[in-house]
N, C-alpha and C. Protein backbone atom coordinates (compact mmCIF):
# COMPACT_ATOMS: atom_id res chain seq x y z
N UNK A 1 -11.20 -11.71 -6.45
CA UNK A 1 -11.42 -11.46 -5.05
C UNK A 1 -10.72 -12.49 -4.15
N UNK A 2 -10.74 -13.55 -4.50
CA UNK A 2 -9.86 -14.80 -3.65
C UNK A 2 -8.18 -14.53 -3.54
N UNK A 3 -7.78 -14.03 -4.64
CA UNK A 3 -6.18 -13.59 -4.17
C UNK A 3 -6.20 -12.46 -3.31
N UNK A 4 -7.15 -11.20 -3.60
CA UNK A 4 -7.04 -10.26 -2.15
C UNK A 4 -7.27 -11.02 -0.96
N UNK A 5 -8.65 -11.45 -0.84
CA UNK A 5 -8.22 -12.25 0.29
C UNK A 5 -6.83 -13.16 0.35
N UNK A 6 -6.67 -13.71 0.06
CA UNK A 6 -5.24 -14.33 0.21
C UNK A 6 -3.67 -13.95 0.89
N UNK A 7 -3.93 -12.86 -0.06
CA UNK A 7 -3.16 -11.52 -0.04
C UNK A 7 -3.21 -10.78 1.52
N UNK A 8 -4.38 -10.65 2.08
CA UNK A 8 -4.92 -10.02 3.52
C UNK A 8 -4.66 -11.07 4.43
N UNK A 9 -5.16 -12.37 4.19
CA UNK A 9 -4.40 -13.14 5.16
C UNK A 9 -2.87 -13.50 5.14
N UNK A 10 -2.15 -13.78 4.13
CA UNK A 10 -1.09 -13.67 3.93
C UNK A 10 0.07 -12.60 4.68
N UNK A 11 -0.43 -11.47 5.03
CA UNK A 11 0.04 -10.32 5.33
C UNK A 11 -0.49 -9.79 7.02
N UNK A 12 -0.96 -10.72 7.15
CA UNK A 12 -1.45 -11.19 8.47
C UNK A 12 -0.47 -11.77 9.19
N UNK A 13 0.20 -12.67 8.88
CA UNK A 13 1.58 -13.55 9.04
C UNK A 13 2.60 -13.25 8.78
N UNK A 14 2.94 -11.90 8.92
CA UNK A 14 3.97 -11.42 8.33
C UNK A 14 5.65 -11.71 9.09
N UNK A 15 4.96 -12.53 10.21
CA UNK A 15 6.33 -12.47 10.75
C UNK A 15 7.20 -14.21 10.12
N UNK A 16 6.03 -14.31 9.03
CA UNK A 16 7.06 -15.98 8.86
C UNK A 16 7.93 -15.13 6.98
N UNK A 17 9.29 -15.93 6.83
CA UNK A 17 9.92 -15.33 6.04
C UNK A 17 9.41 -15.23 4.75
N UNK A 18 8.31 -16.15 4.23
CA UNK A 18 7.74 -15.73 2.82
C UNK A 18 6.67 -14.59 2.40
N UNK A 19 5.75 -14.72 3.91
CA UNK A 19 4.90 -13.47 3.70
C UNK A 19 5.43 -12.03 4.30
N UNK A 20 4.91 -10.73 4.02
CA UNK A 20 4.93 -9.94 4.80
C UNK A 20 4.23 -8.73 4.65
N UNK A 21 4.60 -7.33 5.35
CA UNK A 21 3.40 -6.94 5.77
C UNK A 21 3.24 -5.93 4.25
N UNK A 22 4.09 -6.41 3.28
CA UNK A 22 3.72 -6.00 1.51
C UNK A 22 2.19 -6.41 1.39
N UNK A 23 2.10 -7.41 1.60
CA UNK A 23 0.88 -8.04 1.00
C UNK A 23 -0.27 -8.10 1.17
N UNK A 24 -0.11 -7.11 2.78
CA UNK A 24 -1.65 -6.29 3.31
C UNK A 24 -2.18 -5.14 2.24
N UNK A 25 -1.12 -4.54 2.54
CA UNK A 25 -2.03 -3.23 1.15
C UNK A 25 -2.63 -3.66 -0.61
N UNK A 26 -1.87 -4.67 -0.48
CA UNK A 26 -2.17 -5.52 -2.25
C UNK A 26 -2.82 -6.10 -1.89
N UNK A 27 -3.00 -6.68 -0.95
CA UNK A 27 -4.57 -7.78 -1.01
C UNK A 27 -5.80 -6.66 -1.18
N UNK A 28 -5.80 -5.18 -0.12
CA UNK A 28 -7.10 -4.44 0.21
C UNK A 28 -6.85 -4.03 -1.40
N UNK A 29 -6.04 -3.51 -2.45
CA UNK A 29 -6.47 -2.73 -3.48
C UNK A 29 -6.90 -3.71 -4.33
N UNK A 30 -6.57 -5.12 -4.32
CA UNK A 30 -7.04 -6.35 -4.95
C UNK A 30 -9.21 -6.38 -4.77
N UNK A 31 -8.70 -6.64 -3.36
CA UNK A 31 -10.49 -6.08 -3.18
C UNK A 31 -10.95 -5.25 -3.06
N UNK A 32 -10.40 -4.25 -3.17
CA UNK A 32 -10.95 -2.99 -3.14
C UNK A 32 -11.74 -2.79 -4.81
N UNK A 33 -10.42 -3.72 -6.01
CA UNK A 33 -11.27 -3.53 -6.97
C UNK A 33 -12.07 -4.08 -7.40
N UNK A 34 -13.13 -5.26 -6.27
CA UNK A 34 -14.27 -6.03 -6.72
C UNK A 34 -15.48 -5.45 -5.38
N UNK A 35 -15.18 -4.88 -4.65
CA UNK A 35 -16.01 -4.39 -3.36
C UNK A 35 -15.92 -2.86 -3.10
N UNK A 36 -16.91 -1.95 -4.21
CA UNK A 36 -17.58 -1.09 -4.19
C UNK A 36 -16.89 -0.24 -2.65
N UNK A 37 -17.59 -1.08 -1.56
CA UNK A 37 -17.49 -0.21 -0.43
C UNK A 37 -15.98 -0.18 0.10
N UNK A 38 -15.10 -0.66 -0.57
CA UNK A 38 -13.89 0.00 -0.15
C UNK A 38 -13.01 0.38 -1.06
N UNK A 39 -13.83 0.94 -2.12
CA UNK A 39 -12.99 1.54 -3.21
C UNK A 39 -12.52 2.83 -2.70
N UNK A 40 -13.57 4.08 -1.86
CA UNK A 40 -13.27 4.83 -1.56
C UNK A 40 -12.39 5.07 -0.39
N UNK A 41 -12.48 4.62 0.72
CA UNK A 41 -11.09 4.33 1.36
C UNK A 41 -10.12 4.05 0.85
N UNK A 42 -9.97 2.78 0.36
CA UNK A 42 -8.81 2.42 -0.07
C UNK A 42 -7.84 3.61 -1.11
N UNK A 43 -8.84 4.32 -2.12
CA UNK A 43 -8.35 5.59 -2.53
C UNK A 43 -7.72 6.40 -2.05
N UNK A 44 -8.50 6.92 -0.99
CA UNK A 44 -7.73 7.90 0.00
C UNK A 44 -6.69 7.68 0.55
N UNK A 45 -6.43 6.56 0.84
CA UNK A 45 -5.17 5.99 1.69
C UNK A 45 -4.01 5.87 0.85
N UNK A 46 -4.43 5.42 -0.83
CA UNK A 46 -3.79 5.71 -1.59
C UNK A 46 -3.08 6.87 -1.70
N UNK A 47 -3.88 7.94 -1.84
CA UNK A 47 -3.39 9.35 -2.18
C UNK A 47 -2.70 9.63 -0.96
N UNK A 48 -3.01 9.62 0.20
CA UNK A 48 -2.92 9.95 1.18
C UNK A 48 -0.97 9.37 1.32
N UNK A 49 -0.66 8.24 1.46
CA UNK A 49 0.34 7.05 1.16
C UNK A 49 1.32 8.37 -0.12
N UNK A 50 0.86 8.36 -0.91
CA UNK A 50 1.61 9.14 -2.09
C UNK A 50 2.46 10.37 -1.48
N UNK A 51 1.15 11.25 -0.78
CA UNK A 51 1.68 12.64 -1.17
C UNK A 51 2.93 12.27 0.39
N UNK A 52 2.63 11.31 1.45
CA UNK A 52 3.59 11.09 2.57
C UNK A 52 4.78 10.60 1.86
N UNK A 53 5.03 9.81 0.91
CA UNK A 53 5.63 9.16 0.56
C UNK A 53 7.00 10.62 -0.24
N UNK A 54 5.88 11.25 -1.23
CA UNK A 54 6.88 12.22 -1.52
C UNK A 54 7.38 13.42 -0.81
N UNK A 55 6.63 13.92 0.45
CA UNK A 55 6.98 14.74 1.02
C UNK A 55 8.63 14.07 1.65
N UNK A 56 8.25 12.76 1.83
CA UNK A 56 9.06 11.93 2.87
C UNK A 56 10.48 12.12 1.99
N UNK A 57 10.25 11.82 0.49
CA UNK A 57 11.70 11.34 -0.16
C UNK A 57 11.81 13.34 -0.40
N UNK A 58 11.33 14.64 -0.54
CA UNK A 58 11.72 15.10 -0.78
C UNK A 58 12.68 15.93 0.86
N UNK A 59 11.80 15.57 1.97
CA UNK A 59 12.67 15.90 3.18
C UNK A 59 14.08 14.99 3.13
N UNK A 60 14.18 13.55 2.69
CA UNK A 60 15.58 13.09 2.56
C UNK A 60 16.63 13.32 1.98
N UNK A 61 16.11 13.97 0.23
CA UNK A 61 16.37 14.11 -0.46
C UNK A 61 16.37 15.30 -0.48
N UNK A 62 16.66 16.24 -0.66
CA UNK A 62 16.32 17.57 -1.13
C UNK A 62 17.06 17.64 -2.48
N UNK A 63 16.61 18.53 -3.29
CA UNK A 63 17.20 19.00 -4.70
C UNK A 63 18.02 20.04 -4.85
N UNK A 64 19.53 19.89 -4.54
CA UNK A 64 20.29 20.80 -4.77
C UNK A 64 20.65 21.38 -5.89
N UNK A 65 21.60 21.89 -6.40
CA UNK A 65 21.68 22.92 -7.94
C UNK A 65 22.73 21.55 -8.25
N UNK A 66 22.28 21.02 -9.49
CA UNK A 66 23.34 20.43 -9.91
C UNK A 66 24.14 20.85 -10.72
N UNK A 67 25.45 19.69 -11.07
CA UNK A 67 26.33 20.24 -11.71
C UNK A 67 26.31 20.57 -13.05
């Protein structure tokens, strides 16, 4: 639990060059996996994060017929 926190403040500061705003979402799934009450959020946001993520690379990307 002390590196999520870490991790959350860390990512707090994101504007100095070692931290950044990576280390917000890894700190919450860090505690998310010792604090019950934000397992389920943090899930959702997960999934949620995923399916944006692939809609996102398949609108950039699209799959043409290859060669």
């Amino acid at each position: 639990m002390p590196v999520g926190i870490l991790f959350v403040l860390g990512g707090i500061f994101s504007i100095l060059p070692v931290f950044g705003l990576w280390m917000l979402p890894l700190g919450l799934l860090l505690m998310a996996y010792d604090i019950p009450l934000l397992r389920k959020p943090v899930g959702h946001f997960t999934i949620w994060a995923i399916r944006k993520w692939a809609s996102l690379k398949q609108r950039l990307f699209p799959a043409g017929p290859s060669k």
